[in-house]
N, C-alpha and C. Protein backbone atom coordinates (compact mmCIF):
# COMPACT_ATOMS: atom_id res chain seq x y z
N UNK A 1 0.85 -1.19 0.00
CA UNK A 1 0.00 0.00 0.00
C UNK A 1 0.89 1.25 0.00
N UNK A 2 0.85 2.26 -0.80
CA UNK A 2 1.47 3.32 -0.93
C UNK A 2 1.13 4.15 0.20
N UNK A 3 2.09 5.26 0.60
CA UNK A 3 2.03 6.37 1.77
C UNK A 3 1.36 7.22 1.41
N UNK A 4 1.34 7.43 0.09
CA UNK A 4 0.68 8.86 -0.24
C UNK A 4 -0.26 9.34 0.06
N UNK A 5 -1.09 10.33 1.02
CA UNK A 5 -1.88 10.62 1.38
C UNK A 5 -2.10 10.22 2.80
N UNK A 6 -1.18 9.34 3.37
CA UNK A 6 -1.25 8.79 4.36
C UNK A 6 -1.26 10.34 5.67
N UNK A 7 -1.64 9.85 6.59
CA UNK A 7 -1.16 10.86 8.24
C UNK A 7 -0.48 10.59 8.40
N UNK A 8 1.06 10.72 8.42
CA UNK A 8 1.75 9.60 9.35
C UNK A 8 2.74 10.66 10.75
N UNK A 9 2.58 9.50 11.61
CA UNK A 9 2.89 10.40 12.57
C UNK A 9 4.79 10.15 12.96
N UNK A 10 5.64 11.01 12.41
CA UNK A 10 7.24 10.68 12.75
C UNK A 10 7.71 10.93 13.72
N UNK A 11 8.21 9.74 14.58
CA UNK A 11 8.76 10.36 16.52
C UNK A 11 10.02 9.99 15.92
N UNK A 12 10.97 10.72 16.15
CA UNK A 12 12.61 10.94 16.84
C UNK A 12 12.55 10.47 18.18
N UNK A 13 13.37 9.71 18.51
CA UNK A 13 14.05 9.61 20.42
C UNK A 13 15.73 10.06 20.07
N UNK A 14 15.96 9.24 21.48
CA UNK A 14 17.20 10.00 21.30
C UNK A 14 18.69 9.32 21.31
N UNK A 15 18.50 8.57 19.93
CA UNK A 15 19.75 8.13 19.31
C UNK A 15 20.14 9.79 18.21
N UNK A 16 20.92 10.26 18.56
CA UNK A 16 21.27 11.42 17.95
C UNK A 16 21.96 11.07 16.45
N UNK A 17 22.95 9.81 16.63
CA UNK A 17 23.71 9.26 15.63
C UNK A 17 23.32 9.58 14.46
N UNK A 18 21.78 8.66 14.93
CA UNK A 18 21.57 8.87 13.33
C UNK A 18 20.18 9.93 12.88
N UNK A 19 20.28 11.16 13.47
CA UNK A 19 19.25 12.12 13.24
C UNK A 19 19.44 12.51 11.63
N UNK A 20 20.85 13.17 11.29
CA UNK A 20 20.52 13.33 9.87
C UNK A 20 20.25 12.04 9.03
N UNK A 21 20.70 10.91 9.50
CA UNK A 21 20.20 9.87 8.27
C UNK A 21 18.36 9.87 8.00
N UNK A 22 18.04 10.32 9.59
CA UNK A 22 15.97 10.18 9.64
C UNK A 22 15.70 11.47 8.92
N UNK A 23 16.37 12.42 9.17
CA UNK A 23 15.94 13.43 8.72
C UNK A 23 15.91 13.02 7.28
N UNK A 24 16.82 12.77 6.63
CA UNK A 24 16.84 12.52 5.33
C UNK A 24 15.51 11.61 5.07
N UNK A 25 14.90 10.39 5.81
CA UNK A 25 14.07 9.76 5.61
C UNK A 25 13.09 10.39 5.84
N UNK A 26 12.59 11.25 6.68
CA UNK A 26 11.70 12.20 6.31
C UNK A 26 11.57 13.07 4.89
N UNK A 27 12.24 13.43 4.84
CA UNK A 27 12.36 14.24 3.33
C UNK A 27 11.47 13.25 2.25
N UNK A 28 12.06 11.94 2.58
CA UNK A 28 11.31 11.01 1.51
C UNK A 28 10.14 10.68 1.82
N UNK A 29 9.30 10.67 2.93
CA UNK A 29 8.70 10.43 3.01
C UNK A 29 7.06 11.39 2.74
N UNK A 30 8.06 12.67 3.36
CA UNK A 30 7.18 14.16 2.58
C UNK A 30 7.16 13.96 0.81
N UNK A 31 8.44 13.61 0.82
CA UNK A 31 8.32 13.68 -1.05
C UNK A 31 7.61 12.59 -1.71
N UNK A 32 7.00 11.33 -1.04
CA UNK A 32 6.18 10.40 -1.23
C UNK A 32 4.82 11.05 -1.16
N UNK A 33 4.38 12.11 -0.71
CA UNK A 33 3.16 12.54 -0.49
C UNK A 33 2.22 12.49 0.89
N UNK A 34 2.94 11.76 1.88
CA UNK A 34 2.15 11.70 3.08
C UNK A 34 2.16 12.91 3.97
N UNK A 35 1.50 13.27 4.35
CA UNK A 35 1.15 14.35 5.63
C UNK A 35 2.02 13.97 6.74
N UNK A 36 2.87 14.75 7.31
CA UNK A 36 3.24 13.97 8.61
C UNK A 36 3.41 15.06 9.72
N UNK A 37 3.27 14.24 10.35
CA UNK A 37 3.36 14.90 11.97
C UNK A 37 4.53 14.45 12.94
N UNK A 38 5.19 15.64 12.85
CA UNK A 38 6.65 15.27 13.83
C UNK A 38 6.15 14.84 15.20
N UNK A 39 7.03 14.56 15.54
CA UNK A 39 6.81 14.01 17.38
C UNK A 39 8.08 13.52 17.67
N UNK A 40 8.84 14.81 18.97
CA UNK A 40 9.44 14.08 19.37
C UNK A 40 9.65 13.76 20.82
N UNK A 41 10.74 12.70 21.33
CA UNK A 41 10.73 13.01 22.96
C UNK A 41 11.73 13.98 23.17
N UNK A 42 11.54 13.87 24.89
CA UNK A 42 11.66 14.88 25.52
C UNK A 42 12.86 15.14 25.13
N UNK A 43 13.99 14.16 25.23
CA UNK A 43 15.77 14.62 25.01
C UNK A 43 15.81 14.83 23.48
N UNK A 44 15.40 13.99 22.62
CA UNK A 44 15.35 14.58 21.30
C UNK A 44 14.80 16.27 21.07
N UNK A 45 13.96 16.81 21.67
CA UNK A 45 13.63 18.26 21.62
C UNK A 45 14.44 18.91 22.66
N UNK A 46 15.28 18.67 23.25
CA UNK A 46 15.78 19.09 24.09
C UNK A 46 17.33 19.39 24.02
N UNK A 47 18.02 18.14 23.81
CA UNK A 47 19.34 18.24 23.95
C UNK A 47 20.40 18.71 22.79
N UNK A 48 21.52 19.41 23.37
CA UNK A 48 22.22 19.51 22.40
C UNK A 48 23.40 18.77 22.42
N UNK A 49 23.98 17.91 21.55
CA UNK A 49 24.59 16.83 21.34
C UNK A 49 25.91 17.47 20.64
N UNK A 50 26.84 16.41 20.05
CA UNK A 50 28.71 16.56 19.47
C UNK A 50 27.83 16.45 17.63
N UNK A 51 26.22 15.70 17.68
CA UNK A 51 25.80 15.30 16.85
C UNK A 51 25.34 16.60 15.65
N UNK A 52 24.70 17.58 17.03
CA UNK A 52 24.22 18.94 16.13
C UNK A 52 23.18 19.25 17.53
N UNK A 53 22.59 20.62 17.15
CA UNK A 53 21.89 21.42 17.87
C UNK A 53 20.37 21.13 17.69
N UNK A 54 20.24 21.00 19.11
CA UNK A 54 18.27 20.69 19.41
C UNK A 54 17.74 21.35 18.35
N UNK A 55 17.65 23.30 18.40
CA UNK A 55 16.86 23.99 17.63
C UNK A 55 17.31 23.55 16.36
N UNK A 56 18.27 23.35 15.71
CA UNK A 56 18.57 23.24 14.47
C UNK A 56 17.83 21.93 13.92
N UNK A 57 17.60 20.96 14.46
CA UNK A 57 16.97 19.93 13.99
C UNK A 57 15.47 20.28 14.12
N UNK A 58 15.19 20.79 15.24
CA UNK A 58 13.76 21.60 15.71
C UNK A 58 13.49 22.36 13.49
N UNK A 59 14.30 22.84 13.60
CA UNK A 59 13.94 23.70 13.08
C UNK A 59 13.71 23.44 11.37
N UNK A 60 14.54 22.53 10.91
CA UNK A 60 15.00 21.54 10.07
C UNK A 60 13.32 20.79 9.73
N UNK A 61 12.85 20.16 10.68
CA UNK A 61 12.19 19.23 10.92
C UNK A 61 10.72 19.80 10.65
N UNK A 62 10.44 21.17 11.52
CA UNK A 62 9.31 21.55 10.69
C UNK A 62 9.46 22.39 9.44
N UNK A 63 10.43 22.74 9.03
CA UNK A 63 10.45 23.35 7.40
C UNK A 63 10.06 22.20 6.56
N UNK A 64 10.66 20.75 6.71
CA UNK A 64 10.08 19.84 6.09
C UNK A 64 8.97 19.42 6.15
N UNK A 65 8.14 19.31 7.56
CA UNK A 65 7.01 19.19 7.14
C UNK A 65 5.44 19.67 7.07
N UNK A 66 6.15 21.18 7.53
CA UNK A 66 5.19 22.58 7.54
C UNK A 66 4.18 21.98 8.87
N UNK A 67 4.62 21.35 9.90
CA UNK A 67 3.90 21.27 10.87
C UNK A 67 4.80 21.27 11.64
N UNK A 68 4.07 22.24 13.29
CA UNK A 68 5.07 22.04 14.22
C UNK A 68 5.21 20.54 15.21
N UNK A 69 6.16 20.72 15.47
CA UNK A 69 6.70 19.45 16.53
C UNK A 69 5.93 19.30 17.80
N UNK A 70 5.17 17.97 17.76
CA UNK A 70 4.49 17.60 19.47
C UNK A 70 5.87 17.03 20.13
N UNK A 71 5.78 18.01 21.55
CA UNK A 71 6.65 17.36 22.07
C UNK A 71 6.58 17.48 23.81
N UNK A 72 5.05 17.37 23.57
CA UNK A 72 4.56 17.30 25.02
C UNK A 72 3.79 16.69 25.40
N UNK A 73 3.57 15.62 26.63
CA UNK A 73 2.58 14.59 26.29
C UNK A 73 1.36 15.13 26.49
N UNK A 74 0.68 16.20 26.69
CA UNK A 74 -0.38 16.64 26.31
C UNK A 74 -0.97 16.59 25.51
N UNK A 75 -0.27 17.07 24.02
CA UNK A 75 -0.15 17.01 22.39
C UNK A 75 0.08 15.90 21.98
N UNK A 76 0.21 15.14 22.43
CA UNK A 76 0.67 13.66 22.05
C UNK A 76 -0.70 13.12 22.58
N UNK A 77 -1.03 12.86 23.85
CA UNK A 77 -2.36 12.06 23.82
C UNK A 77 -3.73 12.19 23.14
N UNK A 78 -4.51 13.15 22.34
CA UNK A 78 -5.18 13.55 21.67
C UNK A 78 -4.92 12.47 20.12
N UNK A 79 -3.81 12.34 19.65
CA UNK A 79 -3.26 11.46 18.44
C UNK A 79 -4.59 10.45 17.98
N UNK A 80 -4.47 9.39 19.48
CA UNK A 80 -5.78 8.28 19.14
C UNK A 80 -6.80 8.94 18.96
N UNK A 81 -7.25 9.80 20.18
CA UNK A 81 -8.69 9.49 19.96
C UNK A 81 -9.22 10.63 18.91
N UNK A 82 -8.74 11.67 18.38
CA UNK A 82 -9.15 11.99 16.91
C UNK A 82 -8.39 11.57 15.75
N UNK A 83 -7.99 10.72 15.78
CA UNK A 83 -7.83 9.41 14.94
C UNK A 83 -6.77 10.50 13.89
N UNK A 84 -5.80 11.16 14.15
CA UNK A 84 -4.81 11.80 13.39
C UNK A 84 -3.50 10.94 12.62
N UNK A 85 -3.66 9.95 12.93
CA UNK A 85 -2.10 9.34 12.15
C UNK A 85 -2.68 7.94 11.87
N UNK A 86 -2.66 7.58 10.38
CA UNK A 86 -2.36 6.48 9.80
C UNK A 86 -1.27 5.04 9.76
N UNK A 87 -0.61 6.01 10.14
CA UNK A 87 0.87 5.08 10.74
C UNK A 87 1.82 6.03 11.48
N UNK A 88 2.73 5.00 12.00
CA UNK A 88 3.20 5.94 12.87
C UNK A 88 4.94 5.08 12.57
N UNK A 89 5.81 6.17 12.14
CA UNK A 89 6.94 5.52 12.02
C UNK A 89 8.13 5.97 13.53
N UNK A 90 8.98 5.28 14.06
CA UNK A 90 9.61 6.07 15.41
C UNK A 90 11.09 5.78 14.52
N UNK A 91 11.78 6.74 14.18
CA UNK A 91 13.32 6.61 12.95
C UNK A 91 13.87 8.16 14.18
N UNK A 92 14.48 7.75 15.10
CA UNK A 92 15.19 6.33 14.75
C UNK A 92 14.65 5.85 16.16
N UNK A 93 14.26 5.01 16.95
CA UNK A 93 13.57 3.84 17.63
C UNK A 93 14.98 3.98 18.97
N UNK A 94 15.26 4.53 19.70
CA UNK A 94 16.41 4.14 20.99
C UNK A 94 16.01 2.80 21.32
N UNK A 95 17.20 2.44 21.99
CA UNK A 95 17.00 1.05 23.00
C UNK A 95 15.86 1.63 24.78
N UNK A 96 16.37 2.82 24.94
CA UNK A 96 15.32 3.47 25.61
C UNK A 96 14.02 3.72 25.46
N UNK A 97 13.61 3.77 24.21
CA UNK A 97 12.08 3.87 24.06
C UNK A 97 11.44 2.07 23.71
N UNK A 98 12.17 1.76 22.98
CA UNK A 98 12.01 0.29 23.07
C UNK A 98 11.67 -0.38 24.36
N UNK A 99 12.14 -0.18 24.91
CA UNK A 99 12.22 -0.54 26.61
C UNK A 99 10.70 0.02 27.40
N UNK A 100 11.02 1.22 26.57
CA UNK A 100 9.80 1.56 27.43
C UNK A 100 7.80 1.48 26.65
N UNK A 101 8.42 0.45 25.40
CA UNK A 101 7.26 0.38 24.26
C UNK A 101 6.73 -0.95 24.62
N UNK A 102 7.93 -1.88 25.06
CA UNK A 102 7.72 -3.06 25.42
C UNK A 102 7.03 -3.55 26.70
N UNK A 103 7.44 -2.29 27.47
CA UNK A 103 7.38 -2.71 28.97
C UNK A 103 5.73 -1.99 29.63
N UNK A 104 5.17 -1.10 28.61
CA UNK A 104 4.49 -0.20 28.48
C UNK A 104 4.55 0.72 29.69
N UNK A 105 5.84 1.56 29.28
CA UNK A 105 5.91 2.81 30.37
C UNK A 105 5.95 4.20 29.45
N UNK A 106 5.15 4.74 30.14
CA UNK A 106 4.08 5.86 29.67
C UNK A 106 4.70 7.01 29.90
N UNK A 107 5.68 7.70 29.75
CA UNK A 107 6.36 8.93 30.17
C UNK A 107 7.08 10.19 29.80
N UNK A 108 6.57 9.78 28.03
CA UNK A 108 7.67 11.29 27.04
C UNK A 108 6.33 10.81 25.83
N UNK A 109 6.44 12.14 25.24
CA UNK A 109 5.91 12.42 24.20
C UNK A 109 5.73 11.57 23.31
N UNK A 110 6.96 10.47 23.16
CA UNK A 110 6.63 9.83 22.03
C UNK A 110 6.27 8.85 22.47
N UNK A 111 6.35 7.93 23.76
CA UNK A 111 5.76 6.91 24.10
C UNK A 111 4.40 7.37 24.42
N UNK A 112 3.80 8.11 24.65
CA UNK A 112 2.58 8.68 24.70
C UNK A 112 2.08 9.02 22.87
N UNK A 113 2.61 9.13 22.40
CA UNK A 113 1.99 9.17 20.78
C UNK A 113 1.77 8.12 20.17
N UNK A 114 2.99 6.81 20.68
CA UNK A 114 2.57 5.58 20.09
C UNK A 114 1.43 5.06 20.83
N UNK A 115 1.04 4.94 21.98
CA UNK A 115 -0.04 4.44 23.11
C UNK A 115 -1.40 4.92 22.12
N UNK A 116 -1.24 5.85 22.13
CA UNK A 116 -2.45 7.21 21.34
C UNK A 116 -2.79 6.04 20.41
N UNK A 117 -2.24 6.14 19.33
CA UNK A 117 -2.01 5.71 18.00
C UNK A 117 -2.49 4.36 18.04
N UNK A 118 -2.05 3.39 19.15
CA UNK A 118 -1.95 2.45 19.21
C UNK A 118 -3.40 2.04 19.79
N UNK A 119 -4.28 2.38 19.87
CA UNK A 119 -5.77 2.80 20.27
C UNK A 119 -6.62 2.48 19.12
N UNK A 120 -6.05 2.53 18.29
CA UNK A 120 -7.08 2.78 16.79
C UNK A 120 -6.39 1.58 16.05
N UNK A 121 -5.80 0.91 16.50
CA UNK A 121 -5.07 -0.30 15.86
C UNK A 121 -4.63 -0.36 14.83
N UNK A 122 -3.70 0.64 14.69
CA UNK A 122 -2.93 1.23 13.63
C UNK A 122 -1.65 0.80 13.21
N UNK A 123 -0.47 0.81 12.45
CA UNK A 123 0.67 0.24 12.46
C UNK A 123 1.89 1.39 13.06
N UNK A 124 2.90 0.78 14.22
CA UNK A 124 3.79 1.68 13.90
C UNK A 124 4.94 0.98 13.65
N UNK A 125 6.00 1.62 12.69
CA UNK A 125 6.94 0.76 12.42
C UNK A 125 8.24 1.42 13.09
N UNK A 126 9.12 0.21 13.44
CA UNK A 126 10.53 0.58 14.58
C UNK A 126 11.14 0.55 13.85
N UNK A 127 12.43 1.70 13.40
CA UNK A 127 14.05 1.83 13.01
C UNK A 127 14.80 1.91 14.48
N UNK A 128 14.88 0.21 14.65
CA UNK A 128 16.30 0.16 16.11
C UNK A 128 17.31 0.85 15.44
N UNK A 129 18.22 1.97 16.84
CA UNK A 129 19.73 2.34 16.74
C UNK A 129 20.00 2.36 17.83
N UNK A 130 20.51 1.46 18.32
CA UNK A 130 20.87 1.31 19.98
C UNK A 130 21.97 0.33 20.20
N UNK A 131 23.03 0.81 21.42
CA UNK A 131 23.80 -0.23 21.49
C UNK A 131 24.28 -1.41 22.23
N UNK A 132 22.64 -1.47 22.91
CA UNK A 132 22.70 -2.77 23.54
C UNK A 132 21.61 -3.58 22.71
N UNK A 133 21.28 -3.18 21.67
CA UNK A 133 20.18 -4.19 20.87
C UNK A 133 20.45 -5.67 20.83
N UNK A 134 21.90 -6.52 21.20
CA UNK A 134 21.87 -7.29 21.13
C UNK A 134 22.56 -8.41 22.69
N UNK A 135 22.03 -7.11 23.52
CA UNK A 135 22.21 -7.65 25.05
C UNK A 135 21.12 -7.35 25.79
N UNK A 136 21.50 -6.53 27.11
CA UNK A 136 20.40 -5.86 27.51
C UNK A 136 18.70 -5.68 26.82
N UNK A 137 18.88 -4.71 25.42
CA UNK A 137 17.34 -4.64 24.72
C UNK A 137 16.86 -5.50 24.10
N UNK A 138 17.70 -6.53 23.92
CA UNK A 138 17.01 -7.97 22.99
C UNK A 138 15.86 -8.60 23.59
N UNK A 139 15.42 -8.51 24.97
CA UNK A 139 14.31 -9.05 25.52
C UNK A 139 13.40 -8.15 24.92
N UNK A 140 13.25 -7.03 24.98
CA UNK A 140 12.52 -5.91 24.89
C UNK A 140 12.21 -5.75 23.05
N UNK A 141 13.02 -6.16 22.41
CA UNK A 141 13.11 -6.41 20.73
C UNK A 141 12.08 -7.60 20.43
N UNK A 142 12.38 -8.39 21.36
CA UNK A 142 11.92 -9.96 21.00
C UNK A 142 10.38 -9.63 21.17
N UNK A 143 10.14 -8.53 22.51
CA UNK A 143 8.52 -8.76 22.71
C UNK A 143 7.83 -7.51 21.73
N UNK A 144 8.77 -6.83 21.40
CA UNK A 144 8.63 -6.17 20.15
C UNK A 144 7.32 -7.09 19.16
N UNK A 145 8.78 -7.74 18.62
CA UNK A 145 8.09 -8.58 17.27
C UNK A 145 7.35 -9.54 17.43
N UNK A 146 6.78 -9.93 18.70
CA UNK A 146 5.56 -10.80 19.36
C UNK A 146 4.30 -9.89 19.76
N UNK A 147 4.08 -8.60 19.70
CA UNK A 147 3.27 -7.67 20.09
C UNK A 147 2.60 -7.20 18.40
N UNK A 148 1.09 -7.40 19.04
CA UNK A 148 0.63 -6.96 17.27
C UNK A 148 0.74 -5.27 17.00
N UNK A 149 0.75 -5.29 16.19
CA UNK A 149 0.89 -3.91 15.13
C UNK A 149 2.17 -3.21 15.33
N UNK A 150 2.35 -4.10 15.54
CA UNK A 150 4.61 -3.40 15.79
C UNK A 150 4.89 -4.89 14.50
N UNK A 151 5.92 -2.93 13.60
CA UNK A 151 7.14 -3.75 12.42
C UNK A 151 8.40 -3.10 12.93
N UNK A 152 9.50 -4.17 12.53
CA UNK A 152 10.26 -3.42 12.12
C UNK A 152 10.79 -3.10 11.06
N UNK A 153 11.80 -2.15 11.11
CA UNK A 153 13.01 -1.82 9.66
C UNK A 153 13.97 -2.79 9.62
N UNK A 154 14.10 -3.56 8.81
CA UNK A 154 15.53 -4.36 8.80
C UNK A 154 16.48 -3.37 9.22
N UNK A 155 17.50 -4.11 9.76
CA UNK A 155 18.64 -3.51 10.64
C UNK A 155 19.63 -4.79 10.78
N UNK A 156 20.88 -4.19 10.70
CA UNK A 156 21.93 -4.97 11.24
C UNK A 156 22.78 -4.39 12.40
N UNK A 157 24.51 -5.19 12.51
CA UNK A 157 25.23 -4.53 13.42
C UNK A 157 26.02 -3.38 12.45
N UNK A 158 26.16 -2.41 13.45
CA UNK A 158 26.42 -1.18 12.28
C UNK A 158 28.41 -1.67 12.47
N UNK A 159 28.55 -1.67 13.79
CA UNK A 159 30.30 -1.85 14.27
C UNK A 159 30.36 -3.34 14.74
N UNK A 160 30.64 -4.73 14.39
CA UNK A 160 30.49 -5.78 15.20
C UNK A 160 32.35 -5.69 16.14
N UNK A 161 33.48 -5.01 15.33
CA UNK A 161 34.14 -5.33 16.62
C UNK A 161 34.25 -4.60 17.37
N UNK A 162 33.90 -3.13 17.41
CA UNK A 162 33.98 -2.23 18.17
C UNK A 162 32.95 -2.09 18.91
N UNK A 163 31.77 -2.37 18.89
CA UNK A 163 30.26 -2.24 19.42
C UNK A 163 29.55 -3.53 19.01
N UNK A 164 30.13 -4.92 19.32
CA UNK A 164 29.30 -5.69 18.89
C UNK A 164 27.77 -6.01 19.33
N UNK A 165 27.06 -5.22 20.48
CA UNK A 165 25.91 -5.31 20.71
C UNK A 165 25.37 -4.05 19.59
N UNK A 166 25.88 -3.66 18.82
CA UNK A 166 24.86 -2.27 18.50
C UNK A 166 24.13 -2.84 17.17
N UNK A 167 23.55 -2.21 16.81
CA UNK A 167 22.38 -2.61 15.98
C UNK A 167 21.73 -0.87 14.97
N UNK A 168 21.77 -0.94 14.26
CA UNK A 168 20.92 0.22 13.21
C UNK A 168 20.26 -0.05 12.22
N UNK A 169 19.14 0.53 11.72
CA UNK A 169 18.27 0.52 11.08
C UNK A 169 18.96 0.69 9.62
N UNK A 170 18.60 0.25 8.71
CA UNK A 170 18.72 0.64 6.72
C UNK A 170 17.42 1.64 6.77
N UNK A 171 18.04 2.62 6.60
CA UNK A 171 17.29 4.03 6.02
C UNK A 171 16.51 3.30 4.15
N UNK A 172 17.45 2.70 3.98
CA UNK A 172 16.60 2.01 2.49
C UNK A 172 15.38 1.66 2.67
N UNK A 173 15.49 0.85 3.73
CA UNK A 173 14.08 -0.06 3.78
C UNK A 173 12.53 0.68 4.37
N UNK A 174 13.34 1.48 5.31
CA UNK A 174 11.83 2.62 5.97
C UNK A 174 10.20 2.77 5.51
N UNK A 175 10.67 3.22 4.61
CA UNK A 175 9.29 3.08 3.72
C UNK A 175 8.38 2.13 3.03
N UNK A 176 9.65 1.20 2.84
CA UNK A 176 8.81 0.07 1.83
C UNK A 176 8.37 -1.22 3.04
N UNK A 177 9.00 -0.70 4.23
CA UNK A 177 8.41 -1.48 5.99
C UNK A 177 7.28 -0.53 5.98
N UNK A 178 7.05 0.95 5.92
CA UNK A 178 5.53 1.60 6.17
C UNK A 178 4.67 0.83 5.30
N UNK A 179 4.64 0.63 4.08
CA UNK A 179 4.28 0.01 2.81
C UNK A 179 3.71 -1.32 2.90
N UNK A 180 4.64 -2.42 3.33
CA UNK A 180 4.20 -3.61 4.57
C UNK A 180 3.29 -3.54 5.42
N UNK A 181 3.82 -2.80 6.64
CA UNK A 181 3.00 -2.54 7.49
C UNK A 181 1.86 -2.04 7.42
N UNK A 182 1.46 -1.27 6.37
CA UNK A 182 0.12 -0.72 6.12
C UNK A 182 -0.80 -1.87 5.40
N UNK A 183 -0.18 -3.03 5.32
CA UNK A 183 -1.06 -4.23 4.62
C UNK A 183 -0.63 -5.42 5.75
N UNK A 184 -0.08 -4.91 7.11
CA UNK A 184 -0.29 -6.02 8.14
C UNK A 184 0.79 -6.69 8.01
N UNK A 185 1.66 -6.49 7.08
CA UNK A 185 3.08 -7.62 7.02
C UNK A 185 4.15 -7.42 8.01
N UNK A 186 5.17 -8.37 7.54
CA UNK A 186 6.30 -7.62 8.46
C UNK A 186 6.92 -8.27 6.97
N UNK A 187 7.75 -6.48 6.81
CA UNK A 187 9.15 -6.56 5.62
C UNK A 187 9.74 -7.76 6.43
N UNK A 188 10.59 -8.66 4.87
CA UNK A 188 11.68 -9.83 5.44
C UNK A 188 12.73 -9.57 4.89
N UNK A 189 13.99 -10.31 4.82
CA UNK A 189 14.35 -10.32 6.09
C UNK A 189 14.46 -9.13 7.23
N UNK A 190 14.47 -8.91 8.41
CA UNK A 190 14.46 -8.31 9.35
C UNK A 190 15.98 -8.40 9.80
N UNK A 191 17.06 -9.08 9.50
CA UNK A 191 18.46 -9.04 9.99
C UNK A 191 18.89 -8.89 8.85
N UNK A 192 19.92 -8.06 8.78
CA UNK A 192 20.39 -7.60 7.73
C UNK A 192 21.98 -7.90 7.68
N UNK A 193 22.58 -8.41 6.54
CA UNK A 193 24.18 -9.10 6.61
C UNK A 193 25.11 -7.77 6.47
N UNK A 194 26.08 -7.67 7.22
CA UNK A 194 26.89 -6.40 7.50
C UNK A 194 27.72 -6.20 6.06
């Protein structure tokens, strides 16, 4: 199923790493034709990183998609129940929000946008970038992909000798996982060869 025309609702957390690679996936995803609605959490609107500057991505983020940024769970809980987002993509997905998607803890903007969302039995799809994805967050991954209306992005290890727990999303695949997911699938493979 194509995006075009879609709501879709885009949360940032706060893997900073790879903000310009999402950003860039936003771009495509505006240039696919869908409506979207930023959302991010709290440290993603907040912090300034070695990565780049809060406002500058702030700022970045709604030029692309001529809407401003929810980034309060106030603005975030409203999502479900007037039924505003079609899908909901989280690019890039922390091992922190994972944790807290799995475990269902309710406490930043964007875990409050997926909850919302997740009301209307909608799809949202995960881009993991975290670097315990394959220690610590792998419980939390596993109940991921056992929980309905959760996809993910294929992803591999981005560093296996330097960071062999870390794990990142293919910016390639993003869309054509919304695309999936909007017809109930899960894109395959889901592990991706380095």
């Amino acid at each position: 199923m194509n995006i075009e025309g879609k709501n879709v609702g885009f949360v940032l957390t706060g893997s900073f790493c790879t903000f310009k690679k999402s950003i860039e996936v936003l771009k495509k995803i505006v240039e696919k034709g869908a409506n979207v609605i930023p959302i991010m959490s709290y440290n993603a609107y907040q912090l300034d990183t070695k990565f780049g500057k809060a406002s500058d991505f702030i700022s970045q983020i709604e030029n692309i998609t001529n809407n401003t940024i929810i980034h309060t769970i106030q603005d975030a809980e409203p999502i479900g129940p007037k039924h505003l987002t079609d899908i909901m993509v989280i690019v890039p997905a922390s091992g922190n929000t994972m944790a807290k998607l799995a475990n269902d803890i309710i406490d930043t903007p964007a875990i409050m946008a997926a909850k919302s969302h997740l009301r209307n039995q909608n799809p949202i799809v995960i881009a993991p970038s975290t670097n315990n994805a394959l220690s610590g967050n792998a419980i939390n991954i596993a109940k991921l992909l056992n929980m309905k209306n959760y996809y993910f992005v294929p992803f591999k290890q981005d560093n296996p000798i330097s960071k062999p727990n870390s794990v990142v999303f293919d910016s390639d695949y993003v869309i054509k996982t919304m695309e999936f997911a909007l017809e109930g699938k899960q894109i395959q493979p889901i592990l991706l060869q380095i």
